[in-house]
Protein backbone atom coordinates (compact mmCIF):
# COMPACT_ATOMS: atom_id res chain seq x y z
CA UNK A 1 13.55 67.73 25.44
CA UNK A 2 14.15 69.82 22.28
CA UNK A 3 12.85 70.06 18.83
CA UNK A 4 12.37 72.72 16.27
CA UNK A 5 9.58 72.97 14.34
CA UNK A 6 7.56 75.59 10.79
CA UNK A 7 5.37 78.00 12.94
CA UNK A 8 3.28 77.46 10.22
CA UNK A 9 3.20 73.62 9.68
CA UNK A 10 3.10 72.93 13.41
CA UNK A 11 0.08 75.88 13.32
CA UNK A 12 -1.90 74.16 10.55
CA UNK A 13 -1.74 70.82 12.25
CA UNK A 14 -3.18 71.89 15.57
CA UNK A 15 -5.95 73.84 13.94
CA UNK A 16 -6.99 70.96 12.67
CA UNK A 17 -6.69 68.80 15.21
CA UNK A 18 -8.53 71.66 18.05
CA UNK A 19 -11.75 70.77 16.50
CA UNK A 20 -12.07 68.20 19.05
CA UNK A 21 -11.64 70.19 22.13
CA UNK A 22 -14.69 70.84 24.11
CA UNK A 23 -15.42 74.69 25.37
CA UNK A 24 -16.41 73.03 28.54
CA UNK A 25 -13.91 69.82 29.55
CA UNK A 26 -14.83 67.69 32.44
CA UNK A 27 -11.71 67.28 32.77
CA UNK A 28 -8.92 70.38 32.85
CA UNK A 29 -5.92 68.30 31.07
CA UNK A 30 -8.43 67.97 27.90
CA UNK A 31 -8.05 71.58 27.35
CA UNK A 32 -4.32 70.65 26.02
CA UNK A 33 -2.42 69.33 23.38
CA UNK A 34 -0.71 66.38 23.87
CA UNK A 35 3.00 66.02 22.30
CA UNK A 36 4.88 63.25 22.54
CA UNK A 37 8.45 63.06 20.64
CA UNK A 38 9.01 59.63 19.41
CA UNK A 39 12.38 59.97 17.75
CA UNK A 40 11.90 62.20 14.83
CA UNK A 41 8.43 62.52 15.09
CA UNK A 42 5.77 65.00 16.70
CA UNK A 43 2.68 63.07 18.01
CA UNK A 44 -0.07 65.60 18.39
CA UNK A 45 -3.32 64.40 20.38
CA UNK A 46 -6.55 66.07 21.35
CA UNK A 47 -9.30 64.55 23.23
CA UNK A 48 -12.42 64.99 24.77
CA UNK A 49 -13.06 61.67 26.07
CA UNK A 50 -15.89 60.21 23.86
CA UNK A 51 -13.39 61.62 20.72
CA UNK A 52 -9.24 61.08 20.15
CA UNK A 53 -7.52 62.97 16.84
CA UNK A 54 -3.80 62.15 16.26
CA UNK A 55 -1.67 63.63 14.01
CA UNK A 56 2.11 63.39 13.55
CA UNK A 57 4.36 65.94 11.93
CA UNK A 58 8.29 65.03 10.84
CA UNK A 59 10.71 66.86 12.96
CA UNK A 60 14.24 68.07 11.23
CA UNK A 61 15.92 68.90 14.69
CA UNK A 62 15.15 66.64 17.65
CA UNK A 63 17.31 65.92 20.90
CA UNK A 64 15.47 63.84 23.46
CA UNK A 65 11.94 62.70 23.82
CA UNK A 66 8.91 62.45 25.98
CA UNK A 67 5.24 63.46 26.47
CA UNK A 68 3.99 67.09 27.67
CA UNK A 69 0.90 68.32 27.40
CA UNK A 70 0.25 72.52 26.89
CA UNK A 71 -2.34 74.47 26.81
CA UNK A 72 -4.40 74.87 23.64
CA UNK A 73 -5.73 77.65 23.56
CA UNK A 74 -2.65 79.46 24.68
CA UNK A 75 -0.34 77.91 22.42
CA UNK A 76 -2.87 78.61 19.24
CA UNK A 77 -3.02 82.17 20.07
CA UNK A 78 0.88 82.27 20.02
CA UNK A 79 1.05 80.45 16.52
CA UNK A 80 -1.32 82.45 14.79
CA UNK A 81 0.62 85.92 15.57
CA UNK A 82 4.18 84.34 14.00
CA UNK A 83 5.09 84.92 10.21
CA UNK A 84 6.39 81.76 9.04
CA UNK A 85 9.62 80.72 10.51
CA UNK A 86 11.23 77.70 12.36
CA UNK A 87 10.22 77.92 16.10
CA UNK A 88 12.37 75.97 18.57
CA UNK A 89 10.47 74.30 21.76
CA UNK A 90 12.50 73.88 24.98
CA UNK A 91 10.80 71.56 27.17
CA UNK A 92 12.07 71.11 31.28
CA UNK A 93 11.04 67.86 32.03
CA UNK A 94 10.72 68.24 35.59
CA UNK A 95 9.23 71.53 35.97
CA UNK A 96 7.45 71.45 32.95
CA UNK A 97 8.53 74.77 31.86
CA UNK A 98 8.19 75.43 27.84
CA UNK A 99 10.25 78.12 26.35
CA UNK A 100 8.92 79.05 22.65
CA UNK A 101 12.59 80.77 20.86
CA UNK A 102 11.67 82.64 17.70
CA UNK A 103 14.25 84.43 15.93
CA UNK A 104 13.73 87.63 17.91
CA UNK A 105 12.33 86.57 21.27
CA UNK A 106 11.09 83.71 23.73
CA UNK A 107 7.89 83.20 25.13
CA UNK A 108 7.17 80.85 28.25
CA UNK A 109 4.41 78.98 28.98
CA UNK A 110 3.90 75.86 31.94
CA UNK A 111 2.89 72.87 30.77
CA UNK A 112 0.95 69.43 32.52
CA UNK A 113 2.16 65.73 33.13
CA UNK A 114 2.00 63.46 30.00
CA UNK A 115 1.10 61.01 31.81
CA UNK A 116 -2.13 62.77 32.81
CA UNK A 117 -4.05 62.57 29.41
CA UNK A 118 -6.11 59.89 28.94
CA UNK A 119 -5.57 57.08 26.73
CA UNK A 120 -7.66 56.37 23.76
CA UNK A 121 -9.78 53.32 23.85
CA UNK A 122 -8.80 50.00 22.11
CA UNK A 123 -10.63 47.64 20.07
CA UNK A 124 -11.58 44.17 21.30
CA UNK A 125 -9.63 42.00 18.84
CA UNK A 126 -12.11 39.45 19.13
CA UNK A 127 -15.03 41.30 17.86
CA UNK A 128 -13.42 43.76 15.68
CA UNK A 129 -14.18 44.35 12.29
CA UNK A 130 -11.51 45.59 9.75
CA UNK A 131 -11.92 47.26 5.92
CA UNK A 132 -10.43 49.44 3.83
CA UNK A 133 -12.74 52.19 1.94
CA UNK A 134 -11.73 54.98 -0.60
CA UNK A 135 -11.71 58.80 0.94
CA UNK A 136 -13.53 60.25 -1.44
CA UNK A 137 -16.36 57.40 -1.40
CA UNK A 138 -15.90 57.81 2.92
CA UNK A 139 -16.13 61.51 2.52
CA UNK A 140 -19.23 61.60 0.18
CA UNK A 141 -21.20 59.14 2.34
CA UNK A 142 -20.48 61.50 5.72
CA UNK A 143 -21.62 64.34 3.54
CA UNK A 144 -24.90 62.96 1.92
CA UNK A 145 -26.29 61.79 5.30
CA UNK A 146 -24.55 63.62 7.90
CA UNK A 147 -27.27 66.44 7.49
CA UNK A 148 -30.20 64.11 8.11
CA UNK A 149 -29.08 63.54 11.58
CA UNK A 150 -31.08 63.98 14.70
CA UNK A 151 -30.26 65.99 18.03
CA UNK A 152 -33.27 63.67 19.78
CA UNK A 153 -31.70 62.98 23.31
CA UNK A 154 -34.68 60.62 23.90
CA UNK A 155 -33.50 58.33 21.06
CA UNK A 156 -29.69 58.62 20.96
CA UNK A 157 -29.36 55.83 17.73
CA UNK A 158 -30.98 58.50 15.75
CA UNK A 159 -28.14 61.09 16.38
CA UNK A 160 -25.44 59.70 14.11
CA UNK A 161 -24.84 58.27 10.80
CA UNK A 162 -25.36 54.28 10.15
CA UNK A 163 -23.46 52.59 8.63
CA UNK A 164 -23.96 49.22 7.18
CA UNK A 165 -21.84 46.56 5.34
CA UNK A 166 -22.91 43.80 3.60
CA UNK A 167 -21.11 41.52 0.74
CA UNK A 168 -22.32 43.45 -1.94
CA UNK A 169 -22.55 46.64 -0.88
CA UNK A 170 -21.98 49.39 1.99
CA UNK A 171 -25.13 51.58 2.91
CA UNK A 172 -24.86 55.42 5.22
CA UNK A 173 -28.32 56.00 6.25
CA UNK A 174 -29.05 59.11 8.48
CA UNK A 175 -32.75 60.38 9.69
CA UNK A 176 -34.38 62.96 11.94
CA UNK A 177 -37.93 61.07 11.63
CA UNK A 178 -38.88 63.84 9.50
CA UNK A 179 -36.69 62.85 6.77
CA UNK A 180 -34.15 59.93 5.39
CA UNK A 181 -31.09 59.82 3.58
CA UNK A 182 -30.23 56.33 2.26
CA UNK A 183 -26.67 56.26 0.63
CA UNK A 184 -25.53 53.27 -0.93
CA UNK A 185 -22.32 52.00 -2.74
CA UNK A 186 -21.55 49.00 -4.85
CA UNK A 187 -18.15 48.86 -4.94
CA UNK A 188 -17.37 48.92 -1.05
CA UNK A 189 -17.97 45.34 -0.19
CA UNK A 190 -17.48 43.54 3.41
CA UNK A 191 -16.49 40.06 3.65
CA UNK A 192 -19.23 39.36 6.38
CA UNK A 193 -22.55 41.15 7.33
CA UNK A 194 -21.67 44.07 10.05
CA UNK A 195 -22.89 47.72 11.40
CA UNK A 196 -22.08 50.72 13.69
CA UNK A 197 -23.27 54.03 14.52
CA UNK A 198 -20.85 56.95 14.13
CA UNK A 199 -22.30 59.80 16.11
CA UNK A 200 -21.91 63.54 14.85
CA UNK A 201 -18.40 64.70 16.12
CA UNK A 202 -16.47 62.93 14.55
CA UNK A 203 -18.22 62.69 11.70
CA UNK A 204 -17.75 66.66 10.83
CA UNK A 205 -14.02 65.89 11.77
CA UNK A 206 -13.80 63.20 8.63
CA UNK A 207 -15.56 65.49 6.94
CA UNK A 208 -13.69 68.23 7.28
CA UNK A 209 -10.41 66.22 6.72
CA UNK A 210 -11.13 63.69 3.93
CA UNK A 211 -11.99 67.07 1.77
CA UNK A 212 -7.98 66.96 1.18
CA UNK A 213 -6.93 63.31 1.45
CA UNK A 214 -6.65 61.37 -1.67
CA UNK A 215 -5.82 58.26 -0.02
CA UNK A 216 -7.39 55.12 1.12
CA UNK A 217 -8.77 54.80 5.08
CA UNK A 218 -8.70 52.08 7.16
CA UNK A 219 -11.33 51.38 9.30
CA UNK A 220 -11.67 49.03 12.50
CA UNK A 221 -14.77 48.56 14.52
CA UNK A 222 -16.07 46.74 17.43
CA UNK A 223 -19.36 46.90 19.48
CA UNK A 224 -17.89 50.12 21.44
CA UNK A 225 -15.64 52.42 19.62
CA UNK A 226 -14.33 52.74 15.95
CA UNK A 227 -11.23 53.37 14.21
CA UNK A 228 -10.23 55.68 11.17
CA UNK A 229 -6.70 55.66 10.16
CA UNK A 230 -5.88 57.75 6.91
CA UNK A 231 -2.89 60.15 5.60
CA UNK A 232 -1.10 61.78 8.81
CA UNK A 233 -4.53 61.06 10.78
CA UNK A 234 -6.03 58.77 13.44
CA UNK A 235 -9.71 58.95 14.86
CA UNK A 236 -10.85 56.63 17.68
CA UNK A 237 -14.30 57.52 18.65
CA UNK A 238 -17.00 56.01 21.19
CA UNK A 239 -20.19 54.75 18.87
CA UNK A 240 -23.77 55.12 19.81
CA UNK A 241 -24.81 51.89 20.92
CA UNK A 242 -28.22 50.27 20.60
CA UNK A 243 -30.20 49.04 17.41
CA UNK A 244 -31.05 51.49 14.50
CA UNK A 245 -34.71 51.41 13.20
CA UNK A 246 -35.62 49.48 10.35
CA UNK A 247 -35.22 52.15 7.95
CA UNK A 248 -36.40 50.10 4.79
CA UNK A 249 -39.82 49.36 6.16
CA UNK A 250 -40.38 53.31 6.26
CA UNK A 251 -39.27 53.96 2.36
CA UNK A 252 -42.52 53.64 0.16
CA UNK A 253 -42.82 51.57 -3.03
CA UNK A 254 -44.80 51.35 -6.00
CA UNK A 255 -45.37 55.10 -5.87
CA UNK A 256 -48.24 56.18 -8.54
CA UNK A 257 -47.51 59.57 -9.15
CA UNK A 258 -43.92 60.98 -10.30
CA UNK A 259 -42.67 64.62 -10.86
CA UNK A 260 -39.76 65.44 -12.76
CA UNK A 261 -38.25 69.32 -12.50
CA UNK A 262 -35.63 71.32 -12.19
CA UNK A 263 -33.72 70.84 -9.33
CA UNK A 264 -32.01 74.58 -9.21
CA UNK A 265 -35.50 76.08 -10.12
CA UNK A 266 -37.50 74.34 -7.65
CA UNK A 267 -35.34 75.14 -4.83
CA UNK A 268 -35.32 79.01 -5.71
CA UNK A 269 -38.88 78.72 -5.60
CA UNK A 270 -39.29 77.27 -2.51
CA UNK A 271 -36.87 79.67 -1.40
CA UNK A 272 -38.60 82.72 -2.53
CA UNK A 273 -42.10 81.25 -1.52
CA UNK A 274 -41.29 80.22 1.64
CA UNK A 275 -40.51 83.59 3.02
CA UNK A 276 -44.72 83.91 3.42
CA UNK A 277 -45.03 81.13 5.07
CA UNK A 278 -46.46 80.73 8.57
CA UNK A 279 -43.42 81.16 10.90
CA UNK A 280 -44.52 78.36 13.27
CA UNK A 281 -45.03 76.03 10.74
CA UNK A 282 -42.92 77.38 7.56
CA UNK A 283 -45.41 74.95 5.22
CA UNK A 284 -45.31 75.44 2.05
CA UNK A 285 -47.62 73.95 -0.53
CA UNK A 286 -47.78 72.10 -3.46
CA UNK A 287 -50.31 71.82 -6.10
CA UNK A 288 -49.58 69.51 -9.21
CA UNK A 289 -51.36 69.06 -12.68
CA UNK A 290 -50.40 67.52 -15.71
CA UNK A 291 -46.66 69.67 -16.42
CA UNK A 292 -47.30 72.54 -13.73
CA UNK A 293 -46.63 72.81 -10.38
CA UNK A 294 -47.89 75.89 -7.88
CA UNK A 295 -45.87 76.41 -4.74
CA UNK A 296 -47.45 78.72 -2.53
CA UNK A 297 -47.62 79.74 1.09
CA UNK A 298 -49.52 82.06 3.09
CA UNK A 299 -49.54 83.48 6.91
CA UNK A 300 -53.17 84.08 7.94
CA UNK A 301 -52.19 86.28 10.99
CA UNK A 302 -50.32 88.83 8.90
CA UNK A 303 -52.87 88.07 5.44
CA UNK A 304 -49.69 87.52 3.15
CA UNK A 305 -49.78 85.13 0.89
CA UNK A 306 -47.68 83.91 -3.00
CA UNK A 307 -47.80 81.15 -5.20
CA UNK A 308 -45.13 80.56 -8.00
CA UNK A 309 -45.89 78.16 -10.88
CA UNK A 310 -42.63 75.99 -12.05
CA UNK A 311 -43.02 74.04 -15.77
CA UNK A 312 -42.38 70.60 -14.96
CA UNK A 313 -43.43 66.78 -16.11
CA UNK A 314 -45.83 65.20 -13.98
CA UNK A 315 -47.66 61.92 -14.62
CA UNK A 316 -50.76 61.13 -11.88
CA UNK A 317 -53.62 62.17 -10.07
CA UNK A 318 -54.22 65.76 -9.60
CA UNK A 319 -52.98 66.23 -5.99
CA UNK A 320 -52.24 69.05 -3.15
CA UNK A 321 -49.40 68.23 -1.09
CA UNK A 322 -47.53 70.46 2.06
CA UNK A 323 -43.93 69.86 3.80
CA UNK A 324 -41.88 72.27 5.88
CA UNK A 325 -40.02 74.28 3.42
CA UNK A 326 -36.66 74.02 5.04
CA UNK A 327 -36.61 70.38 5.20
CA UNK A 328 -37.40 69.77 1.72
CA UNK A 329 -34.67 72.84 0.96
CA UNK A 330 -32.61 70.95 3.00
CA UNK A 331 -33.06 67.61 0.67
CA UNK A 332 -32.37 69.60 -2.59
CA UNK A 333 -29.49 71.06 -1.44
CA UNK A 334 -28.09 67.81 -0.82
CA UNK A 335 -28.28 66.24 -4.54
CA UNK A 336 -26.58 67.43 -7.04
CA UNK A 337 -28.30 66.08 -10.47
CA UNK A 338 -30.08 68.91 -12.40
CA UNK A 339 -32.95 67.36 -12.59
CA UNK A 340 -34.83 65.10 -10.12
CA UNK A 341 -37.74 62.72 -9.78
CA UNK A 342 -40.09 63.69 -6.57
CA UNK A 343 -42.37 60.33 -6.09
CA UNK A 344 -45.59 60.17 -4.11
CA UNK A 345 -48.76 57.86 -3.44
CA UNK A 346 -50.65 60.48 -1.17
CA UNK A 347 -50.59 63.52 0.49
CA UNK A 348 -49.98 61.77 3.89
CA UNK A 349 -47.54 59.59 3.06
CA UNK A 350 -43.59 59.62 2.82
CA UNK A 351 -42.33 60.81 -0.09
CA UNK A 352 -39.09 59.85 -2.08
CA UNK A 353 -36.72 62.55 -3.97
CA UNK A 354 -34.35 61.09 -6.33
CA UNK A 355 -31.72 61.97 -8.84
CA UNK A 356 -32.49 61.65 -12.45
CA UNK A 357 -28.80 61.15 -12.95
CA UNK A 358 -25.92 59.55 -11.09
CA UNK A 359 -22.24 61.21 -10.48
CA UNK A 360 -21.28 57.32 -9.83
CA UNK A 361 -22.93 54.22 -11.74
CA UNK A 362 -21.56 52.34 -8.43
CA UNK A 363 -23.41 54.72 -5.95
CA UNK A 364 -27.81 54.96 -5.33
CA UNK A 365 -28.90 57.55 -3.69
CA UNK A 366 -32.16 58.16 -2.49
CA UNK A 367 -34.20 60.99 0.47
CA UNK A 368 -37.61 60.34 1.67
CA UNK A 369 -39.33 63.44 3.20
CA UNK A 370 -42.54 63.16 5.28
CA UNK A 371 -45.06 65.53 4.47
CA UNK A 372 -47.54 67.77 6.31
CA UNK A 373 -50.71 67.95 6.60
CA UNK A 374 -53.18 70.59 4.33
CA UNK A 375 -56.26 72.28 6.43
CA UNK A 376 -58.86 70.68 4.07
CA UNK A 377 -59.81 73.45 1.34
């Protein structure tokens, strides 16, 4: 088997796909790229069991074909020291020997049976669920929620990013109990009712590969693993199984007080405030009358303290409110209107951050952040 390939193309391609690869395999064949030569084609796989990434790359010079897999690392290492130039792989079938010919040298590595890496999991056609969904509208639902997500081994559903599809719309929803991210589009519609969990890895992997796809992605589902085919690039994953909490019951309504400020401002303040605050507990504290809000913080072992006032429009009772600063950074980091709306009933209940203006009319976003509680003053 023989093909020639860009050092740089073939580089780029693995990088990508490497993400995948476990430090620690349970398995030693998962520490290698698959390639398989299907005519003129490069098949590239990585795997860690619970996560497959495929990618293909069109070959110019190709005689035979085959599957061998080589180590990773290794071959990475290699790739990353060679200017750009065409690089041509010599494969040995039966001893597995790879010879790597540059234009001024070879380097040999040994690579493992094919037929050794594992095969991705299929879909049950019978319960399978198929749609198509932009990659920008994909991409910005992974990103709005995928920071909300938990790392609660004693409640696994939590870990990952929900997705839900109904007939008028399609809904990401991610939460750590401590706060919510509910993302919701309009114009991604299902033809019946369905759901699945998409846990964190490969998440970051669409994430980090839908940044540069302009494309559509096709996505296939049943009640064990998932399906995301796009561009040059194919993810089957394992899902989290189990039922996701009812996360409407926990968003508040009817909220009687509503603050409207800066978005940029208020998150430099909390920044700058926060840096007094209690190390165990990082709370930071808010104190609202009509159009001016105090954040302040203080550590009583080390008797620092600041407040910062912030101009703002606020319309209810006079109130003291406290949340972990980090968390509520963590919501206004993740919304990028100017301006937003910060609605509460009480000091000890949820309370909802939302844009004052939409990048999308077809999109509604919306965080909920649970608040902690004030020593009594």
């Amino acid at each position: 088997m023989r093909f020639v390939v860009s050092s740089s193309d073939l580089l780029k391609k693995l990088q990508s796909v490497s993400k995948v690869i476990n430090p620690k395999n349970t398995l030693p064949i998962l520490d290698n790229f698959l390639f398989e030569i299907k005519e003129e084609e490069l098949i590239i796989t990585c795997s860690d069991l619970e996560t497959t990434l495929v990618t293909n790359l069109v070959l110019d010079n190709v005689d035979g074909g085959g599957k061998i897999a080589i180590e990773a690392k290794r071959l990475t290492d290699i790739l990353k020291e060679f200017p750009e130039q065409p690089l041509t792989f010599e494969i040995d079938e039966e001893t597995m020997d790879v010879d790597i010919l540059s234009e001024n040298g070879k380097f040999s590595v040994v690579g493992a049976e094919g037929d050794d890496f594992p095969e991705p999991a299929e879909l049950d056609e019978e319960k399978s669920t198929a749609f198509n969904i932009d990659s920008k509208i994909l991409h910005r639902g992974i990103i709005k929620t995928l920071f909300a997500t938990s790392d609660d081994e004693l409640r696994p559903v939590m870990n990952g990013i929900f997705m839900e599809l109904k007939e008028d719309s399609t809904t990401f929803v991610s939460s750590d109990s401590h706060k919510l991210v509910r993302y919701k589009r309009y114009d991604v519609k299902a033809d019946k009712e369905s759901s699945f969990i998409l846990p964190k890895k490969p998440a970051e992997l669409l994430k980090s590969l839908l940044a540069k796809d302009t494309d559509g992605v096709t996505v296939e589902f049943d009640d064990k693993n998932a399906v995301f085919i796009f561009a040059n690039y194919k993810i089957v994953s394992r899902l989290i199984e189990g039922q996701y909490p009812n996360y409407e019951s926990v968003i508040p309504h009817n909220n009687s007080n509503k603050l409207v400020v800066d978005r940029a401002d208020f998150y430099n303040t909390i920044k700058r405030v926060a840096v007094f605050s209690n190390e165990a507990s990082r709370l930071v504290k808010f104190k609202l009358t009509a159009n001016q809000m105090t954040v302040s913080a203080q550590d009583i072992d080390f008797s620092i303290s600041a407040y910062e006032r912030i101009n703002c429009q606020y319309e209810g009772d006079e109130m003291s409110i406290g949340f972990k600063s980090s968390f509520f950074q963590d919501v206004l980091n993740n919304i990028n209107s100017p301006d937003i709306v910060v609605e509460m009933s009480d000091p000890a209940k949820a309370t909802l951050v939302l844009p004052t203006e939409k990048e999308d009319e077809m999109e509604d976003e919306l965080m909920l952040i649970m608040p902690m509680m004030l020593d009594s003053e």
